[in-house]
PDB file of N, CA and C in Angstrom:
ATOM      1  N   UNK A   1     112.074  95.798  89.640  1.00  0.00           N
ATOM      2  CA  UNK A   1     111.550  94.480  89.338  1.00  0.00           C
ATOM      3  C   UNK A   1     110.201  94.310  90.010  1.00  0.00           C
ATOM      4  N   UNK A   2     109.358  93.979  89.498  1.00  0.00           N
ATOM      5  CA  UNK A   2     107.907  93.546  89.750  1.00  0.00           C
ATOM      6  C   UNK A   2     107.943  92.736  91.247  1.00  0.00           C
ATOM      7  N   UNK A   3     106.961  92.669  91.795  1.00  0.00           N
ATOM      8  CA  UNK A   3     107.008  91.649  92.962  1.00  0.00           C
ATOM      9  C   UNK A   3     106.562  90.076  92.560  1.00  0.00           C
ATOM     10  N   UNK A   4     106.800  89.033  92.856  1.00  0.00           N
ATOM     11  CA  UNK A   4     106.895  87.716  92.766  1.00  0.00           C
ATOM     12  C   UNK A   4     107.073  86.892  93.364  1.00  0.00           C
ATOM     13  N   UNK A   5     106.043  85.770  94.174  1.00  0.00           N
ATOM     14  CA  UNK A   5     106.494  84.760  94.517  1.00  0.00           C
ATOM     15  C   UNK A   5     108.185  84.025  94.528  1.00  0.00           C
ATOM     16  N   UNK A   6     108.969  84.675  95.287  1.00  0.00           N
ATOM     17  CA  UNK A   6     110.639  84.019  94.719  1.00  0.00           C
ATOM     18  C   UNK A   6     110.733  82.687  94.200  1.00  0.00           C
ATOM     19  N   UNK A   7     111.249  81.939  93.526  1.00  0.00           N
ATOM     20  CA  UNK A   7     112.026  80.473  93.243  1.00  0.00           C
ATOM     21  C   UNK A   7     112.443  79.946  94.005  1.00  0.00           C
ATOM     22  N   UNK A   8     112.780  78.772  94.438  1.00  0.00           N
ATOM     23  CA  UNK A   8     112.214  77.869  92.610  1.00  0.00           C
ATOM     24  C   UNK A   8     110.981  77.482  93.330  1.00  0.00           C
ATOM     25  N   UNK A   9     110.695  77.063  92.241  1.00  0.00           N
ATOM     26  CA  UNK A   9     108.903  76.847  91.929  1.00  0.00           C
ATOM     27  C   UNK A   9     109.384  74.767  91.465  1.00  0.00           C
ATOM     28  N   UNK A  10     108.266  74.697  91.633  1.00  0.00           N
ATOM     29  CA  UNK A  10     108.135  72.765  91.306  1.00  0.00           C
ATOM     30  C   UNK A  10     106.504  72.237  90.694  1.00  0.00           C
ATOM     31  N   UNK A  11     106.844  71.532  89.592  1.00  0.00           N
ATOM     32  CA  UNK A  11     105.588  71.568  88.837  1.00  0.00           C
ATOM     33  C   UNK A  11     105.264  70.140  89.440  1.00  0.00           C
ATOM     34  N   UNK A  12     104.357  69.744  89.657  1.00  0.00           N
ATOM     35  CA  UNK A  12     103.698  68.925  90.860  1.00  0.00           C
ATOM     36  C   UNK A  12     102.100  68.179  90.080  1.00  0.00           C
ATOM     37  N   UNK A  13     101.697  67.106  89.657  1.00  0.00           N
ATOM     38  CA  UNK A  13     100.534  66.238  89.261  1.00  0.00           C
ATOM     39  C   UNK A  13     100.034  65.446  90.730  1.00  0.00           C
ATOM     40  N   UNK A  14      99.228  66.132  91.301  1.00  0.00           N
ATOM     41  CA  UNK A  14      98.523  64.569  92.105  1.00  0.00           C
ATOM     42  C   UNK A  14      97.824  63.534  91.536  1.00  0.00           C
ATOM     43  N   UNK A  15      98.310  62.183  91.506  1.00  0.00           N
ATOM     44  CA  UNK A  15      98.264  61.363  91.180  1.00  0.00           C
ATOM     45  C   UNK A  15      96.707  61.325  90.852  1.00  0.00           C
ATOM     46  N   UNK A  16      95.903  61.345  89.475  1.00  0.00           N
ATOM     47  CA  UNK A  16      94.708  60.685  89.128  1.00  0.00           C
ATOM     48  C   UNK A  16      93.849  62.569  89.167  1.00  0.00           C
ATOM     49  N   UNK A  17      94.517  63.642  89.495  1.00  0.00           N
ATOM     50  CA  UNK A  17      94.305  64.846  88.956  1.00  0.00           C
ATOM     51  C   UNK A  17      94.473  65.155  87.721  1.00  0.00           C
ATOM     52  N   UNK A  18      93.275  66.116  87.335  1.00  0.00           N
ATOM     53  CA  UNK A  18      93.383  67.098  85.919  1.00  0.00           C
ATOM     54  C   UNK A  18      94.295  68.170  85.938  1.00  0.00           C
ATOM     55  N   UNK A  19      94.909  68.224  87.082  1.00  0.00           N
ATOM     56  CA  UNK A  19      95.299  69.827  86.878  1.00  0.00           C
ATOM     57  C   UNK A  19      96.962  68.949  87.051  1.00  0.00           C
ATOM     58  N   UNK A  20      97.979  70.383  86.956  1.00  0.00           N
ATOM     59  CA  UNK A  20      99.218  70.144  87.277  1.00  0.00           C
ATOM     60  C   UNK A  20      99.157  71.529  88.105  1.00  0.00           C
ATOM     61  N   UNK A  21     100.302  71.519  88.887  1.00  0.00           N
ATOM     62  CA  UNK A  21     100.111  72.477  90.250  1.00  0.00           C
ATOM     63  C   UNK A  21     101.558  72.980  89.547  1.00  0.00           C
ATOM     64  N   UNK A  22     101.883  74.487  90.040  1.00  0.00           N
ATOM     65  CA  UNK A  22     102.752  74.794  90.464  1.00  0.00           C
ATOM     66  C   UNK A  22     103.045  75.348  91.730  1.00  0.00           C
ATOM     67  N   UNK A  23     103.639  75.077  92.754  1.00  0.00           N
ATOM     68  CA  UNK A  23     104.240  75.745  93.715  1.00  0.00           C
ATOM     69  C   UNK A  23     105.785  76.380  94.098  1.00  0.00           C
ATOM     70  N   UNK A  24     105.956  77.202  95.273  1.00  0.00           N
ATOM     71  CA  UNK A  24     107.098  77.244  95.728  1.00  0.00           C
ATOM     72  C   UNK A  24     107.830  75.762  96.125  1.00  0.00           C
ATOM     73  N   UNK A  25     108.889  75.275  95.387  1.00  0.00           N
ATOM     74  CA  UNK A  25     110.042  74.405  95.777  1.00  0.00           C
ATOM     75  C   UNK A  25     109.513  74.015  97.573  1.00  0.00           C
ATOM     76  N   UNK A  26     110.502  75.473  98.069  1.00  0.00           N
ATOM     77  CA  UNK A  26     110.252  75.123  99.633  1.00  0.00           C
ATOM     78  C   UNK A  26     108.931  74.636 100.197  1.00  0.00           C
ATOM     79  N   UNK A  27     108.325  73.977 100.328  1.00  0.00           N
ATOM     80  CA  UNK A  27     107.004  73.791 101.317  1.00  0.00           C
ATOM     81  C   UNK A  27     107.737  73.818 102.856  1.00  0.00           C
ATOM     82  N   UNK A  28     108.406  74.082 103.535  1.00  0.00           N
ATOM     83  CA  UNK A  28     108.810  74.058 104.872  1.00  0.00           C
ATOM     84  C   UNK A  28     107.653  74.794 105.311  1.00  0.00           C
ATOM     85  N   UNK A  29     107.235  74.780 106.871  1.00  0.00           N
ATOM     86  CA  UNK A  29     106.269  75.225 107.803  1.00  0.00           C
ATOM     87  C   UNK A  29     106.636  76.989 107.816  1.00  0.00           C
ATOM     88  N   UNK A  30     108.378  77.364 108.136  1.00  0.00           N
ATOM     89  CA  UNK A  30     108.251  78.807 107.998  1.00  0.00           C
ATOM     90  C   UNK A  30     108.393  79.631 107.044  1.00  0.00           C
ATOM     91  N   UNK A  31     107.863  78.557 105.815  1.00  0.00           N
ATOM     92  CA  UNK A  31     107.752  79.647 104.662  1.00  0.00           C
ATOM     93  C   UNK A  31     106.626  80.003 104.671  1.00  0.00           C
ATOM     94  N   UNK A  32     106.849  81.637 104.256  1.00  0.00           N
ATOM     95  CA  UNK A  32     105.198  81.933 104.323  1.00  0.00           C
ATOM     96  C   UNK A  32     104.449  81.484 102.372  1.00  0.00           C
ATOM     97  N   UNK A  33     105.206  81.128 101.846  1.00  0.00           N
ATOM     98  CA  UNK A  33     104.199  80.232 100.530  1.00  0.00           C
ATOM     99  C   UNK A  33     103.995  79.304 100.142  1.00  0.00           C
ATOM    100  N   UNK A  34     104.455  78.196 101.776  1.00  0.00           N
ATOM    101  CA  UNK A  34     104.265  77.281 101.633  1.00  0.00           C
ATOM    102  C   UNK A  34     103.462  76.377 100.864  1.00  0.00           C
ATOM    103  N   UNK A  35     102.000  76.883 101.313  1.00  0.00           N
ATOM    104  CA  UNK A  35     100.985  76.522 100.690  1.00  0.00           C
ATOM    105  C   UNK A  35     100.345  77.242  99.824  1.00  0.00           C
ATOM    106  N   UNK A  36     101.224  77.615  98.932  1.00  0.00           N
ATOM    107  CA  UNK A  36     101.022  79.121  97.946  1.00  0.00           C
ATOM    108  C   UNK A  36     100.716  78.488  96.757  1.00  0.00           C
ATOM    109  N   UNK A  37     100.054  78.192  95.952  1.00  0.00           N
ATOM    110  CA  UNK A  37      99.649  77.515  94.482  1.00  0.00           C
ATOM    111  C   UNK A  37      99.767  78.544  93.436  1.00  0.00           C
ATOM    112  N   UNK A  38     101.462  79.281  92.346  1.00  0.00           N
ATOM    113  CA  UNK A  38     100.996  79.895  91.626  1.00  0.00           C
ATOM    114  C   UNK A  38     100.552  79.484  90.848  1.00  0.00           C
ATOM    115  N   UNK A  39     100.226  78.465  89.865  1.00  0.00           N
ATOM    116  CA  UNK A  39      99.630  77.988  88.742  1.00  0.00           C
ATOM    117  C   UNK A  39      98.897  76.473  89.045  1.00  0.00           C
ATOM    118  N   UNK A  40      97.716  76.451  87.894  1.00  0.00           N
ATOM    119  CA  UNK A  40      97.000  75.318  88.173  1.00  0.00           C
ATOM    120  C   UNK A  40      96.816  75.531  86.482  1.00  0.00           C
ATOM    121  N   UNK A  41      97.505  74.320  85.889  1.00  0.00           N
ATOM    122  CA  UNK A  41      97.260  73.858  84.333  1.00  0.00           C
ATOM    123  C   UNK A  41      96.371  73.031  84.433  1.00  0.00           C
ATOM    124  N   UNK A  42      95.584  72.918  83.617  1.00  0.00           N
ATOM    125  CA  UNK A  42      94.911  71.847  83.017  1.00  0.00           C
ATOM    126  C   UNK A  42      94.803  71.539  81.302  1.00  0.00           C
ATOM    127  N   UNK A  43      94.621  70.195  80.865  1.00  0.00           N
ATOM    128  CA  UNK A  43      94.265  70.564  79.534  1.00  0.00           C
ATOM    129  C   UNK A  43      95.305  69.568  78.969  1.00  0.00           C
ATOM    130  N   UNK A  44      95.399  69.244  77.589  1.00  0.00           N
ATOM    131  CA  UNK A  44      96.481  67.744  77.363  1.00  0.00           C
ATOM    132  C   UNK A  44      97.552  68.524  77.340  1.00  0.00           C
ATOM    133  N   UNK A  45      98.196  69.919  77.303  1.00  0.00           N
ATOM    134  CA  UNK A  45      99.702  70.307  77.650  1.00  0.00           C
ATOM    135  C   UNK A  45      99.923  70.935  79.068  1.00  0.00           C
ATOM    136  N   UNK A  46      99.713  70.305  80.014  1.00  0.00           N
ATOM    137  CA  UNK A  46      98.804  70.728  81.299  1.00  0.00           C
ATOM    138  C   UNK A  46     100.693  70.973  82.109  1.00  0.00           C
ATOM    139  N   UNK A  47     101.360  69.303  81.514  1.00  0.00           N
ATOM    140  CA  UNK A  47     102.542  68.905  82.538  1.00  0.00           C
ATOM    141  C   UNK A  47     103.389  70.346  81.860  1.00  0.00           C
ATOM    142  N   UNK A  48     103.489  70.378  79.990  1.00  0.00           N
ATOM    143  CA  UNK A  48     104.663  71.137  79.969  1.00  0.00           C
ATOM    144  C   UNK A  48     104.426  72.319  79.961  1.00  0.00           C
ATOM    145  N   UNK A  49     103.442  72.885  79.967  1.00  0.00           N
ATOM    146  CA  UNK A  49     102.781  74.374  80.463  1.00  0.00           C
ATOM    147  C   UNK A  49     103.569  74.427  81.934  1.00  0.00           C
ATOM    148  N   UNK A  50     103.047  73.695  83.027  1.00  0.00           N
ATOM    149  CA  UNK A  50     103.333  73.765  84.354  1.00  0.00           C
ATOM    150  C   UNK A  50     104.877  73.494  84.256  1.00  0.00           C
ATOM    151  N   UNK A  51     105.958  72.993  83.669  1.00  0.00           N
ATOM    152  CA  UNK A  51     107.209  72.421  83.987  1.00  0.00           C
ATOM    153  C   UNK A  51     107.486  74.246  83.389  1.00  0.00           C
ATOM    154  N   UNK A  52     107.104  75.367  82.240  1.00  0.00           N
ATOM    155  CA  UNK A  52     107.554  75.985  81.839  1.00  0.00           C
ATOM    156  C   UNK A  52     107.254  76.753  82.716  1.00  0.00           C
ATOM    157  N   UNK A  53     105.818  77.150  83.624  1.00  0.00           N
ATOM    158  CA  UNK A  53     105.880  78.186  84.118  1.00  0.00           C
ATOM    159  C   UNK A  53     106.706  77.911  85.743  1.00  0.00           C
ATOM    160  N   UNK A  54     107.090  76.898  85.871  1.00  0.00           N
ATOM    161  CA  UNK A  54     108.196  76.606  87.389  1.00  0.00           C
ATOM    162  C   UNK A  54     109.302  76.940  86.870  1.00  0.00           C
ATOM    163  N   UNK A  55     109.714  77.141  85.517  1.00  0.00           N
ATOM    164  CA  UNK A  55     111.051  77.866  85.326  1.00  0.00           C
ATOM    165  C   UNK A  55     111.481  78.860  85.201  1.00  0.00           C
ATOM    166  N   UNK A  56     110.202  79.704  85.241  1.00  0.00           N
ATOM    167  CA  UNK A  56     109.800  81.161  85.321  1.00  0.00           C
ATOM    168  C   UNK A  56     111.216  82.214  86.133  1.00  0.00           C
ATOM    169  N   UNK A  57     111.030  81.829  87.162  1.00  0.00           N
ATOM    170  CA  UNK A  57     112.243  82.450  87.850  1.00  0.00           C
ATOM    171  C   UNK A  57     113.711  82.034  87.757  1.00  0.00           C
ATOM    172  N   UNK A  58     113.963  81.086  86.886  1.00  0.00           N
ATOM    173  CA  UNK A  58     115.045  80.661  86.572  1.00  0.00           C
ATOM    174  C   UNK A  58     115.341  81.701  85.273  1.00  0.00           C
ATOM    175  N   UNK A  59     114.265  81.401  84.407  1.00  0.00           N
ATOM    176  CA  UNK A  59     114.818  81.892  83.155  1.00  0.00           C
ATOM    177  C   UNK A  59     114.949  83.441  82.915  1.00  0.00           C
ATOM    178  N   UNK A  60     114.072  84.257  83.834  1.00  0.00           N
ATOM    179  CA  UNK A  60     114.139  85.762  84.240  1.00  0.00           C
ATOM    180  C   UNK A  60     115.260  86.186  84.851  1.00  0.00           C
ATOM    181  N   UNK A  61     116.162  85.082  85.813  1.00  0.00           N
ATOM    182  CA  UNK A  61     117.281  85.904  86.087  1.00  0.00           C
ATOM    183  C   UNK A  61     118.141  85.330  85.078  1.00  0.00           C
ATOM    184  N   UNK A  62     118.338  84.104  84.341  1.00  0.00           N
ATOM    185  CA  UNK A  62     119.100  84.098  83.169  1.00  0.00           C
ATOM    186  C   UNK A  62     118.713  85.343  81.990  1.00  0.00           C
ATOM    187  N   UNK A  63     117.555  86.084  81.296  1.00  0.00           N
ATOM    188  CA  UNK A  63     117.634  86.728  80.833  1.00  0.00           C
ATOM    189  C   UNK A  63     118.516  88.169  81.103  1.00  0.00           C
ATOM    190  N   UNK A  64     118.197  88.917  82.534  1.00  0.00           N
ATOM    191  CA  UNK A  64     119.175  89.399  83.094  1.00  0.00           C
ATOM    192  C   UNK A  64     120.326  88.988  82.840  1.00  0.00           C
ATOM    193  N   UNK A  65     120.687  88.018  83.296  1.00  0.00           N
ATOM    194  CA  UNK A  65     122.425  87.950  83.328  1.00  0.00           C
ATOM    195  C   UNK A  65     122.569  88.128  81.406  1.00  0.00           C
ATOM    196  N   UNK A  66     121.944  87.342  80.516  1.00  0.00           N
ATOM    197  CA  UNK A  66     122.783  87.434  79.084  1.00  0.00           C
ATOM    198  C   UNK A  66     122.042  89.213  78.654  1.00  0.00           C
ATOM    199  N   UNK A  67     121.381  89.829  79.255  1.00  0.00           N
ATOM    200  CA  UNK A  67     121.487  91.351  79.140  1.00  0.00           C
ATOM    201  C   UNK A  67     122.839  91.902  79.412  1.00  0.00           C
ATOM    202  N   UNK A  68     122.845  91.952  80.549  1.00  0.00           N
ATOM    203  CA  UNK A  68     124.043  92.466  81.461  1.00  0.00           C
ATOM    204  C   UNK A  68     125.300  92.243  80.146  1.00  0.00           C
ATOM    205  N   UNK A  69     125.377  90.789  80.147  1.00  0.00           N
ATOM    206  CA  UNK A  69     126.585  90.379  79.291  1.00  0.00           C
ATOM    207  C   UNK A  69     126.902  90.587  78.097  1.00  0.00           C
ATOM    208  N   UNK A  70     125.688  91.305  77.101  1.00  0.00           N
ATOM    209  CA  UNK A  70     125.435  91.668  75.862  1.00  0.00           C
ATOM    210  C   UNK A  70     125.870  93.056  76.009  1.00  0.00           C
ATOM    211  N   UNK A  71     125.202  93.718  77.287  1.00  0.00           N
ATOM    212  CA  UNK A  71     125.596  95.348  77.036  1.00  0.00           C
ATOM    213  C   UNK A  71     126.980  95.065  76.900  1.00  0.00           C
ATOM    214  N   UNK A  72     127.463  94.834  78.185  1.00  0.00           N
ATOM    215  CA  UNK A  72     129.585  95.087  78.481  1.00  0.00           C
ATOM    216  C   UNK A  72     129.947  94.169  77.246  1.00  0.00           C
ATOM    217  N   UNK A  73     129.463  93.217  76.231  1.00  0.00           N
ATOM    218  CA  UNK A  73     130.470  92.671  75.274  1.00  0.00           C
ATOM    219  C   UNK A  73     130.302  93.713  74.383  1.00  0.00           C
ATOM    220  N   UNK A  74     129.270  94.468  73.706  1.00  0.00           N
ATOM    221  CA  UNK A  74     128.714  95.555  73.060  1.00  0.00           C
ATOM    222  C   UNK A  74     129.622  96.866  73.859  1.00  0.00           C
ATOM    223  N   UNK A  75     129.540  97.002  74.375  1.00  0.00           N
ATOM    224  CA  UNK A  75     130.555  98.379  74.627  1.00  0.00           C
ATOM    225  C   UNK A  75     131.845  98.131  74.585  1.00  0.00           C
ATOM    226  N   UNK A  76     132.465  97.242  74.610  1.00  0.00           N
ATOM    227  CA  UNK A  76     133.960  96.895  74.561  1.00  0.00           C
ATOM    228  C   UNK A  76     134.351  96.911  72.831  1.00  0.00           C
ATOM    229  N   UNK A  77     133.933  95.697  72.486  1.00  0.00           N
ATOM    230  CA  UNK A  77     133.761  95.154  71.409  1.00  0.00           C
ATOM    231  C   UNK A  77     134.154  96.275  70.032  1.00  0.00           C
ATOM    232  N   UNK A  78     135.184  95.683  69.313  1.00  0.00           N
ATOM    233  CA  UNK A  78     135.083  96.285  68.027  1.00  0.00           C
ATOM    234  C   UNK A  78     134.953  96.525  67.356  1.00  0.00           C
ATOM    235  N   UNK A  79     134.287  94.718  66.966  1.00  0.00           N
ATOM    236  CA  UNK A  79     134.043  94.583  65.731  1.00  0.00           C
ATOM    237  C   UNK A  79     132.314  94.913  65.250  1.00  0.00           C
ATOM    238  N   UNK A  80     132.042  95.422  64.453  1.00  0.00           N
ATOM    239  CA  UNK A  80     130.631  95.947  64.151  1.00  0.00           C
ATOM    240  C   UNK A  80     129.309  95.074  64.154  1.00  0.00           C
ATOM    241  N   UNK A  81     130.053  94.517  63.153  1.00  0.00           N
ATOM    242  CA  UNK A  81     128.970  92.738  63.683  1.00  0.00           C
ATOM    243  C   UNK A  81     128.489  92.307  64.596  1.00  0.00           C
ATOM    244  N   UNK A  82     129.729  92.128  65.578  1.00  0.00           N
ATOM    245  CA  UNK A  82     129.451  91.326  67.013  1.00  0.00           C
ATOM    246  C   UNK A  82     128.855  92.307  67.754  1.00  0.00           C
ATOM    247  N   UNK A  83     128.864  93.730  67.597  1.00  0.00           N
ATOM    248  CA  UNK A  83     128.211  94.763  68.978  1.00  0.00           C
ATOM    249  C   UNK A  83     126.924  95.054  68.184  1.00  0.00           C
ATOM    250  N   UNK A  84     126.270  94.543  67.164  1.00  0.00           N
ATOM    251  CA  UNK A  84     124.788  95.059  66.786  1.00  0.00           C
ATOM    252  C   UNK A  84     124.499  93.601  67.447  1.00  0.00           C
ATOM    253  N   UNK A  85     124.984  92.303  67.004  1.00  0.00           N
ATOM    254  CA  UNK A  85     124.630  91.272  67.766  1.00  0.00           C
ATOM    255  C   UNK A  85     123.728  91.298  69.468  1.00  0.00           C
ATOM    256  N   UNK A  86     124.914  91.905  69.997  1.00  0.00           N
ATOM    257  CA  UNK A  86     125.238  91.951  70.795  1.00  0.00           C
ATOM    258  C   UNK A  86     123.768  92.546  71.265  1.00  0.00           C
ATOM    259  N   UNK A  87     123.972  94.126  70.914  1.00  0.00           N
ATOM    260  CA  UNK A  87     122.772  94.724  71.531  1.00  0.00           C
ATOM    261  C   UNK A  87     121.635  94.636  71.050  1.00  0.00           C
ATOM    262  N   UNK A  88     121.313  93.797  69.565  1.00  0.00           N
ATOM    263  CA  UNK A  88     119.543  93.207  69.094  1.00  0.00           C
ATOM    264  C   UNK A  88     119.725  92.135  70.364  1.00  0.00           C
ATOM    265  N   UNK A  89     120.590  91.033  71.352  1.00  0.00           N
ATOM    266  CA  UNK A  89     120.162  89.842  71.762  1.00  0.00           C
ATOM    267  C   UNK A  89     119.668  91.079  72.985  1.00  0.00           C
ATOM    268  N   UNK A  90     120.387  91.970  73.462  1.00  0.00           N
ATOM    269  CA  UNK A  90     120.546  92.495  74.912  1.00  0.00           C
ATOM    270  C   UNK A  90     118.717  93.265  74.749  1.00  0.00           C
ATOM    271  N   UNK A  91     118.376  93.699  73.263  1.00  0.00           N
ATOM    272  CA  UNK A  91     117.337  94.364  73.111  1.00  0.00           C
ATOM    273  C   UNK A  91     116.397  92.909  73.296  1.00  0.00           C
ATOM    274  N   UNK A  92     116.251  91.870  72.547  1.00  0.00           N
ATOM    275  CA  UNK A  92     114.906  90.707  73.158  1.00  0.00           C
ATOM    276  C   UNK A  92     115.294  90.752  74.314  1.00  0.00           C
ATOM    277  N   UNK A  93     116.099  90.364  74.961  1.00  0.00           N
ATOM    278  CA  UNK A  93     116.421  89.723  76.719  1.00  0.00           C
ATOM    279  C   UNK A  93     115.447  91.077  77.373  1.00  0.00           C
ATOM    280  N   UNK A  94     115.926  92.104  77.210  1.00  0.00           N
ATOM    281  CA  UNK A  94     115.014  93.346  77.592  1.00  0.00           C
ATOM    282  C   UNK A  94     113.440  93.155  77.523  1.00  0.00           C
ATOM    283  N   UNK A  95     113.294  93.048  76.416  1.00  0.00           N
ATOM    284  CA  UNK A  95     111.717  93.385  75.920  1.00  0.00           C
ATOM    285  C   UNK A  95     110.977  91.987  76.707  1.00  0.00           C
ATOM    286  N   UNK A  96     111.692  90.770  76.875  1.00  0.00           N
ATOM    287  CA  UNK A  96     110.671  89.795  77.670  1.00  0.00           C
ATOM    288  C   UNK A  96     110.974  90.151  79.023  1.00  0.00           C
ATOM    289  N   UNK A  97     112.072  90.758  79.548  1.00  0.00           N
ATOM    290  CA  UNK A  97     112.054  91.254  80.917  1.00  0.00           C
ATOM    291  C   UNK A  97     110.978  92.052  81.249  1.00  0.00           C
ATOM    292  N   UNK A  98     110.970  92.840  80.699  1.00  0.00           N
ATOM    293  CA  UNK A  98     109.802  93.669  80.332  1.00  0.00           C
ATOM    294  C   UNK A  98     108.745  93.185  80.551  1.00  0.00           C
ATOM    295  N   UNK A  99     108.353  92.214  79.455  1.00  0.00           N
ATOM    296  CA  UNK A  99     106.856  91.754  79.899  1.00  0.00           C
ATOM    297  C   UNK A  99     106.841  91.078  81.401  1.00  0.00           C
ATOM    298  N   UNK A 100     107.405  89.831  81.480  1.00  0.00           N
ATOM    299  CA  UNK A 100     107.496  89.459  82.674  1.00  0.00           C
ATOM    300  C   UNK A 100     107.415  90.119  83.790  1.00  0.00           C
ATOM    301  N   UNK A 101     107.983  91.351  83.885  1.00  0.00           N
ATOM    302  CA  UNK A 101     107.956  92.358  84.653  1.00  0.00           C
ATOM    303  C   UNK A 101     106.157  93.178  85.161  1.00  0.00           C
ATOM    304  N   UNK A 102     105.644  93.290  83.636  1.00  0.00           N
ATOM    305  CA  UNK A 102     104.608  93.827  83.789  1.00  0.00           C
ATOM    306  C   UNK A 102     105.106  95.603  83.202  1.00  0.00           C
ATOM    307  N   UNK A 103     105.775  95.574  82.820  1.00  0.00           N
ATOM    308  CA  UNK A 103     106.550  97.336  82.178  1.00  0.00           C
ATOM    309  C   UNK A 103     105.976  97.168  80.673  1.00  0.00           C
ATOM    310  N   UNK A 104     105.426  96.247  80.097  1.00  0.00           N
ATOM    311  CA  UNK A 104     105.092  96.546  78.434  1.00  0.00           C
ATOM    312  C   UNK A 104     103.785  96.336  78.533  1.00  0.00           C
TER     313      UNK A 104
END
């Protein structure tokens, strides 16, 4: 897995700013990203740009997990239908891991 700022992240407007901020959740003193700014939106989709990229690490380990869960229903599984299902969803969940990752 790529290296990354960990989660959660919090999409953040100062009041009468252009931009929308994203940061690390934690701001505590012994985090070291406390004052870590990964994203700065601007622009009229500024908030839901920034609300999508603070979910960033949410939705990367949900892709993982419905991988994981696609392979083992796909290898069990009997019926023909449900295991091509299975492994085209496990193949997207992959391929944006992937990007996210920085591997494509």
């Amino acid at each position: 897995m790529s290296k990354h700022t960990p989660g959660p992240w919090t999409a953040a407007t100062i009041e009468g700013d252009d931009y929308t901020f994203v940061e690390p959740t934690d701001n505590s003193p012994d985090n070291d990203n406390a004052n870590y700014v990964i994203a700065r939106c601007s622009g009229p989709d500024r908030v839901e740009n920034a609300l999508l990229i603070a979910a960033a690490p949410d939705l990367l380990a949900a892709l993982h997990e419905i991988s994981r869960c696609c392979d083992e229903r796909a290898s069990f599984d009997g019926d023909p239908a449900m295991k091509r299902w299975c492994k085209a969803t496990s193949e997207v969940a992959r391929a944006a891991i992937a990007k996210a990752e920085g591997a494509s």
